[in-house]
PDB file of N, CA and C in Angstrom:
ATOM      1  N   UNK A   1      -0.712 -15.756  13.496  1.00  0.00           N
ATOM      2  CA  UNK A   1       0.385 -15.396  14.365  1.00  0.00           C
ATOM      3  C   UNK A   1      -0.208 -14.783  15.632  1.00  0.00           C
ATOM      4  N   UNK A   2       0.377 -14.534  16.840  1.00  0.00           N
ATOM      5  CA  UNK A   2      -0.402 -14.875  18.107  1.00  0.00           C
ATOM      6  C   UNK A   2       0.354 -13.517  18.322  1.00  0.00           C
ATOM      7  N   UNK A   3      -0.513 -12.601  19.246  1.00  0.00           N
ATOM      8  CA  UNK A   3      -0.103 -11.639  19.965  1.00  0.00           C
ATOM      9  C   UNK A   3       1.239 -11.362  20.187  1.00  0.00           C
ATOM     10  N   UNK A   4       1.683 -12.863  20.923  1.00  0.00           N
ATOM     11  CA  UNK A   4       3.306 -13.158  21.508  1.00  0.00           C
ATOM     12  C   UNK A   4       4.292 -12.952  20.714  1.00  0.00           C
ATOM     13  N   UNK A   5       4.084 -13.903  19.672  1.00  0.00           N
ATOM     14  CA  UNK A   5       4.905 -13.718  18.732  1.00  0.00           C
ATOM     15  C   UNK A   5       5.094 -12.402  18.312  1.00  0.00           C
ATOM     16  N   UNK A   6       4.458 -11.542  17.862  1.00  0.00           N
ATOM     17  CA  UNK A   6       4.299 -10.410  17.181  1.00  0.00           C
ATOM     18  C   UNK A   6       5.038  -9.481  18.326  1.00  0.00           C
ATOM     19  N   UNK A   7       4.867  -9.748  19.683  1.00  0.00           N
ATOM     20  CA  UNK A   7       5.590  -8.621  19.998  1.00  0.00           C
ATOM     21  C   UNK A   7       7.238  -9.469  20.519  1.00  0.00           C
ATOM     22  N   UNK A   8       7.463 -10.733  20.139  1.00  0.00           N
ATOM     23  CA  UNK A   8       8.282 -11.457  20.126  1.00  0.00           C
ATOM     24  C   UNK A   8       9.463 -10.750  19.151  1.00  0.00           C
ATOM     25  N   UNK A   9       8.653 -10.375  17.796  1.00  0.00           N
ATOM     26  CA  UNK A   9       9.526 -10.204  16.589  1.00  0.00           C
ATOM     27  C   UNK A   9       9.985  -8.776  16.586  1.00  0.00           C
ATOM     28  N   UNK A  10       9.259  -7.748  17.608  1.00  0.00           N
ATOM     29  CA  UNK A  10       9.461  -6.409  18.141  1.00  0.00           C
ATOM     30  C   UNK A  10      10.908  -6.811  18.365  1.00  0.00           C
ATOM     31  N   UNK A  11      10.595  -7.513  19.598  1.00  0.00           N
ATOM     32  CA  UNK A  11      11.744  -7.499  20.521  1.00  0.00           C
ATOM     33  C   UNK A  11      13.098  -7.820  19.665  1.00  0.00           C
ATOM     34  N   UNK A  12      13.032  -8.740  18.702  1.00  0.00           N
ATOM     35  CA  UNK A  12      14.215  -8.975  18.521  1.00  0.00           C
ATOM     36  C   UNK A  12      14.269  -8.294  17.153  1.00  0.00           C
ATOM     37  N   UNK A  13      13.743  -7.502  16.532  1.00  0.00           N
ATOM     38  CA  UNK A  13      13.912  -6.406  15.289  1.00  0.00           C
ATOM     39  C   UNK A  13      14.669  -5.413  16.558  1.00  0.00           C
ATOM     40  N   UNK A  14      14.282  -5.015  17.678  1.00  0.00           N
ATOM     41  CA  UNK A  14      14.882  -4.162  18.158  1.00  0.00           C
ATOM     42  C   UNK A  14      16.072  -4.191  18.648  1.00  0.00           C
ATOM     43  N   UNK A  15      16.739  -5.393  18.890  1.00  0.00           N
ATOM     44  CA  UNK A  15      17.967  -5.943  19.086  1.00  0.00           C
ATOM     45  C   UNK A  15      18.677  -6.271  17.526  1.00  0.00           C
ATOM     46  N   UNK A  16      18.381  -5.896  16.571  1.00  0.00           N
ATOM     47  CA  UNK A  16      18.974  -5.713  15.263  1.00  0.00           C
ATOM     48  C   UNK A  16      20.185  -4.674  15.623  1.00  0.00           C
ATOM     49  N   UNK A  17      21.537  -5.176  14.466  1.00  0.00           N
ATOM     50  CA  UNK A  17      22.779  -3.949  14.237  1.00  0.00           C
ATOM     51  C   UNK A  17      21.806  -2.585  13.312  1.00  0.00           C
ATOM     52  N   UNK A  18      22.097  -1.669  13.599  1.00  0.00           N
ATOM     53  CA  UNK A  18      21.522  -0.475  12.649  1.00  0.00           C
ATOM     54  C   UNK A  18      21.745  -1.105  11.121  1.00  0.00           C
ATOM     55  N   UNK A  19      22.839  -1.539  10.506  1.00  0.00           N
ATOM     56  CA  UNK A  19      22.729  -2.033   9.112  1.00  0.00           C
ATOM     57  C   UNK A  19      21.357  -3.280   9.072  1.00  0.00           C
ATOM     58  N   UNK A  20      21.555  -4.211  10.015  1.00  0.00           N
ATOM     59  CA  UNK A  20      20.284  -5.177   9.559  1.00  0.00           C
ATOM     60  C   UNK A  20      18.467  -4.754   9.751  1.00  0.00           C
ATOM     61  N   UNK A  21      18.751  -3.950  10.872  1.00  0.00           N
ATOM     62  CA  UNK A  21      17.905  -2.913  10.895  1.00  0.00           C
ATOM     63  C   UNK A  21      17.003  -2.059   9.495  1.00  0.00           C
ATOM     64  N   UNK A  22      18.341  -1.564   9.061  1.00  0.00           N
ATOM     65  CA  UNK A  22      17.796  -0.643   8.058  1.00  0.00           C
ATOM     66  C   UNK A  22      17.693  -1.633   6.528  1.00  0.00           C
ATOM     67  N   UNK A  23      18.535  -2.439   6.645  1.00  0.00           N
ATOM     68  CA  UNK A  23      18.131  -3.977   5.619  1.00  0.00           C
ATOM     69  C   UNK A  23      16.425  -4.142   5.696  1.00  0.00           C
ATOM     70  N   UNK A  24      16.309  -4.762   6.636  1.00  0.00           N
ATOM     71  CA  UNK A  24      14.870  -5.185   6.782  1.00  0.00           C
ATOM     72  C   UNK A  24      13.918  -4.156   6.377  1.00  0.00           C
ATOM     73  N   UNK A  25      14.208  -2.667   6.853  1.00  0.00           N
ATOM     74  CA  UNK A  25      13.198  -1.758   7.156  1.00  0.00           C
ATOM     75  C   UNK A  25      13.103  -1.119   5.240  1.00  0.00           C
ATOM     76  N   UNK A  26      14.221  -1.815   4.376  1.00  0.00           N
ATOM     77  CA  UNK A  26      14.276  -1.556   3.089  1.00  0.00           C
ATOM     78  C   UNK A  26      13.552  -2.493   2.039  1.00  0.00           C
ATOM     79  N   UNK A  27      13.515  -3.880   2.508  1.00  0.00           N
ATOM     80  CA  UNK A  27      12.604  -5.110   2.378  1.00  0.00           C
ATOM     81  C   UNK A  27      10.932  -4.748   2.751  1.00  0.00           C
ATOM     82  N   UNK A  28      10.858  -4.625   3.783  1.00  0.00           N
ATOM     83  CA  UNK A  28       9.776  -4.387   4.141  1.00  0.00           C
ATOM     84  C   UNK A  28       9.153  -3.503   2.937  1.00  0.00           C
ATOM     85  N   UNK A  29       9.883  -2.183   2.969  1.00  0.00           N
ATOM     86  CA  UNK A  29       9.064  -0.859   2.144  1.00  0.00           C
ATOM     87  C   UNK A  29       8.994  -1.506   0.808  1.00  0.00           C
ATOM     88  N   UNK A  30       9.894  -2.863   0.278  1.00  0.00           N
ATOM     89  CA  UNK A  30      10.055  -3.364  -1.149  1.00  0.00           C
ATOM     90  C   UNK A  30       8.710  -3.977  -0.921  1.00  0.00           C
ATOM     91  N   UNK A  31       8.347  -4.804  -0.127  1.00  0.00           N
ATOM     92  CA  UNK A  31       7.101  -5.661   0.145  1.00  0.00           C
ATOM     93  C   UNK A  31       5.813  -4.476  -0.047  1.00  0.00           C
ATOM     94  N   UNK A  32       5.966  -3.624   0.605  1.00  0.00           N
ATOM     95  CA  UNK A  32       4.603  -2.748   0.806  1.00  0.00           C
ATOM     96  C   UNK A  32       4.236  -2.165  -0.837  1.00  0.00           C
ATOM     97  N   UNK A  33       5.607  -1.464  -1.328  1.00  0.00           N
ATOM     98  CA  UNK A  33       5.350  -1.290  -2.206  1.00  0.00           C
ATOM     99  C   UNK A  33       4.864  -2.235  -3.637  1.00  0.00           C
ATOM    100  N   UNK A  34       5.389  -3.541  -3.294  1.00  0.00           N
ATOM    101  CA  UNK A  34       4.922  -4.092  -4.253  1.00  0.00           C
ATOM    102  C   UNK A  34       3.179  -4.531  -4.458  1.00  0.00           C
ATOM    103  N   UNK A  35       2.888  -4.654  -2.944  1.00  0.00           N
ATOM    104  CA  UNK A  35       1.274  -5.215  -2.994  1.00  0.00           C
ATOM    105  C   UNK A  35       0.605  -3.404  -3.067  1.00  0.00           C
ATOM    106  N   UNK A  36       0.961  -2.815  -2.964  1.00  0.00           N
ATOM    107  CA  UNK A  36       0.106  -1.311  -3.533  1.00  0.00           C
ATOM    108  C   UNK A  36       0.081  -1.510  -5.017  1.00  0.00           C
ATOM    109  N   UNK A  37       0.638  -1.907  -5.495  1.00  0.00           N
ATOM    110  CA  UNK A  37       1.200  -1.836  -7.123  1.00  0.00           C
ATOM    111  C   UNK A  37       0.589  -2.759  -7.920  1.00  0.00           C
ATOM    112  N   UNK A  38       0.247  -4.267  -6.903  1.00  0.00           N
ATOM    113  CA  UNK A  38      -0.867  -4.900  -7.087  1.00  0.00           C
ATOM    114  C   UNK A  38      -2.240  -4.464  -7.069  1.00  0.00           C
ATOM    115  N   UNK A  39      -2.522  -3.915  -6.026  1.00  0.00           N
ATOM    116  CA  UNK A  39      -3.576  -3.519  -5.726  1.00  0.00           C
ATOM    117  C   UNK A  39      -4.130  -2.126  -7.169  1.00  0.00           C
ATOM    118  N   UNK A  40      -2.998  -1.385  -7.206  1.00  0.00           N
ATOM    119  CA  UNK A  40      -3.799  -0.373  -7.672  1.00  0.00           C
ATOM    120  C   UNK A  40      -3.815  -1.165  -9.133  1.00  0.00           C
ATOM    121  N   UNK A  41      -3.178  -2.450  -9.289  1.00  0.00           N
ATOM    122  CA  UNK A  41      -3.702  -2.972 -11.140  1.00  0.00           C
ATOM    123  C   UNK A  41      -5.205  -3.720 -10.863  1.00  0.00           C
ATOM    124  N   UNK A  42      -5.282  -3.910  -9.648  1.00  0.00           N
ATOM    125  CA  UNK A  42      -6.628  -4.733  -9.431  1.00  0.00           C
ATOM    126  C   UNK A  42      -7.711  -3.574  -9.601  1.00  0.00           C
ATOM    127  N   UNK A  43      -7.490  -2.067  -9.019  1.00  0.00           N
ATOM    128  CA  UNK A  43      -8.242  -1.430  -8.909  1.00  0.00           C
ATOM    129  C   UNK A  43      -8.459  -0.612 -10.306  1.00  0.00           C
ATOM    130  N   UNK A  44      -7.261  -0.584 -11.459  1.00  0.00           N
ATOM    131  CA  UNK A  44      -7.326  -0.260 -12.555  1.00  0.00           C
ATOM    132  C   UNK A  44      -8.254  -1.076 -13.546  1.00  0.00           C
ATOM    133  N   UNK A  45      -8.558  -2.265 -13.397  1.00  0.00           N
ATOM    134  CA  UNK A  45      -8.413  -3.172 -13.862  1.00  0.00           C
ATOM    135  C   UNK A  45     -10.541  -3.503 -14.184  1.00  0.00           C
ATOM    136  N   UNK A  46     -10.731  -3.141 -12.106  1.00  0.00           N
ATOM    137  CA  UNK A  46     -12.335  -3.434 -12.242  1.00  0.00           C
ATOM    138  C   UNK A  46     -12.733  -2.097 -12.491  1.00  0.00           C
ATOM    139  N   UNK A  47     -12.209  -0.778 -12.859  1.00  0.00           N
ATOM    140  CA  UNK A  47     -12.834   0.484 -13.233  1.00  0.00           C
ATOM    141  C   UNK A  47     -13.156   0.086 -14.932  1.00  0.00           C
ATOM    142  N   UNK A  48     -11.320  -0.549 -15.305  1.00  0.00           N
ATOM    143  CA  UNK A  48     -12.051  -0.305 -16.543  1.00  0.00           C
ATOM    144  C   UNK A  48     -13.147  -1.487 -16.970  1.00  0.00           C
ATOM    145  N   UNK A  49     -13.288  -2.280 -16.406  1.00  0.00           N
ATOM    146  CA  UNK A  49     -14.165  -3.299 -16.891  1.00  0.00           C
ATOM    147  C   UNK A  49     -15.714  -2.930 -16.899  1.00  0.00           C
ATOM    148  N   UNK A  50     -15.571  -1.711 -15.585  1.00  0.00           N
ATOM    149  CA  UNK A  50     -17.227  -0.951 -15.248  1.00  0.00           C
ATOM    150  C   UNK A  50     -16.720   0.639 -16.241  1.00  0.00           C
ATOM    151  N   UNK A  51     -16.407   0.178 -17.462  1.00  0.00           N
ATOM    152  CA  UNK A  51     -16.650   1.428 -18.287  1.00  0.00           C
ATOM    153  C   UNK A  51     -15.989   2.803 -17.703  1.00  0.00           C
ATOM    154  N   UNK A  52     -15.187   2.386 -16.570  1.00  0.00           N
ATOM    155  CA  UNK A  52     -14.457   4.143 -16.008  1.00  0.00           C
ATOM    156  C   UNK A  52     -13.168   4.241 -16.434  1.00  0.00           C
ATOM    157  N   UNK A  53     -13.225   5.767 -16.793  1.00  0.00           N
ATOM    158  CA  UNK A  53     -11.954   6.236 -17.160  1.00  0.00           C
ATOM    159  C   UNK A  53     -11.466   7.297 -17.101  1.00  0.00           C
ATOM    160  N   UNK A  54     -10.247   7.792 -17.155  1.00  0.00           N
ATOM    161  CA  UNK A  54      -9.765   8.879 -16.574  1.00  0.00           C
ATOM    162  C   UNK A  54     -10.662  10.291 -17.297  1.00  0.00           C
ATOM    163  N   UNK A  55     -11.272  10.466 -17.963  1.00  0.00           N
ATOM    164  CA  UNK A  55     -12.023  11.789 -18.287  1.00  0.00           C
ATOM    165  C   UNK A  55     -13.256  11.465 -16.910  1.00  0.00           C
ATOM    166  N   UNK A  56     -13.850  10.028 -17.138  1.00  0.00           N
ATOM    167  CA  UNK A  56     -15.048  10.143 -15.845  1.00  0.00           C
ATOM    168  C   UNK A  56     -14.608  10.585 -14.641  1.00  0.00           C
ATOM    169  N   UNK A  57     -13.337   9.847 -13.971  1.00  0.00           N
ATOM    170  CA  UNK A  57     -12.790  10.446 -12.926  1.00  0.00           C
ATOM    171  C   UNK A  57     -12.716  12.102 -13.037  1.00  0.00           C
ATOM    172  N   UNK A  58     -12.029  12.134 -13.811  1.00  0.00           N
ATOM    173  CA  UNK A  58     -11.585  14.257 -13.853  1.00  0.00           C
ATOM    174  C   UNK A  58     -12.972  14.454 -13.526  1.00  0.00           C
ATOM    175  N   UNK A  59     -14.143  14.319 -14.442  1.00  0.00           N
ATOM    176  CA  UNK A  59     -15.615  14.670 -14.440  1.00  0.00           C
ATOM    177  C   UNK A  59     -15.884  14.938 -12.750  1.00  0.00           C
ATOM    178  N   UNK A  60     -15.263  13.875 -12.385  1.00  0.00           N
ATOM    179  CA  UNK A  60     -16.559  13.404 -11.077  1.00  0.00           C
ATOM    180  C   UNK A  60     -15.773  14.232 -10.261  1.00  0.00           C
ATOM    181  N   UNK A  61     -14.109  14.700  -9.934  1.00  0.00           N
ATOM    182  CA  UNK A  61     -13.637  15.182  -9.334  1.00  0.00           C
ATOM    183  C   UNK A  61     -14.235  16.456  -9.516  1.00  0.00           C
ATOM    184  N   UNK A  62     -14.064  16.977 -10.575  1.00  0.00           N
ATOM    185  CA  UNK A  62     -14.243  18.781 -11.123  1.00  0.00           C
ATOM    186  C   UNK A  62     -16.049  18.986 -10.074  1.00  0.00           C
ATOM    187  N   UNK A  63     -16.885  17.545 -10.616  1.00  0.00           N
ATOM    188  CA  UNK A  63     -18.656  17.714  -9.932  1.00  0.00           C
ATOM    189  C   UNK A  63     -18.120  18.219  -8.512  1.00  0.00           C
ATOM    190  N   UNK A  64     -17.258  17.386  -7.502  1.00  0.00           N
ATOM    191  CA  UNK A  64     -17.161  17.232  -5.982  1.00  0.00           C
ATOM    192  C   UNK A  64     -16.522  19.064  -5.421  1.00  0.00           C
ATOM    193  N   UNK A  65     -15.432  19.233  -6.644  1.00  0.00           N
ATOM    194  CA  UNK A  65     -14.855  20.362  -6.254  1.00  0.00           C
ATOM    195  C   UNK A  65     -15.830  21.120  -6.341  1.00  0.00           C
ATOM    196  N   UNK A  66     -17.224  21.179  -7.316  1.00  0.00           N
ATOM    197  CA  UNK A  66     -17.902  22.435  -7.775  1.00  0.00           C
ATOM    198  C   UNK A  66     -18.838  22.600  -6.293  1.00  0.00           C
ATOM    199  N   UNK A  67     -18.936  20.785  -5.683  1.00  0.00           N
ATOM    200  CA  UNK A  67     -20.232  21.220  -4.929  1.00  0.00           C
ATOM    201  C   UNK A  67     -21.520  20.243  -5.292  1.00  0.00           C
ATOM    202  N   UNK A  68     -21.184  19.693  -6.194  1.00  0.00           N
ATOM    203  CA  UNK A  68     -22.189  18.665  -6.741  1.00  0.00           C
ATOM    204  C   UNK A  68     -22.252  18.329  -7.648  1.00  0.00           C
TER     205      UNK A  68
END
């Protein structure tokens, strides 16, 4: 998608009624939230396969808080 466009789709999100407005801007947050939700099973997913788990995490957090 080209510069233009993108500020093409500004322009006319900004010429939205406040209801289609806030439609979209509720879609959108459905979209975002769903690929985080992906993401964090992808990121669940290669910890546990490399043997990590929530006691290692606590571990490694408690090391960072101590200082090392």
């Amino acid at each position: 998608m080209s510069h233009a466009t993108v500020l093409d789709l500004i322009e006319q999100i900004k010429k939205l009624p406040e209801e289609e407005r806030g439609l979209l801007e509720s879609l959108l947050a459905r979209v975002e939230e769903s690929e985080w939700n992906r993401q964090a099973a992808e990121a669940r997913r290669a910890a546990r396969d490399k043997g990590i788990d929530q006691e290692i995490i606590d571990q490694a957090v408690q090391a960072v808080r101590r200082g090392g």
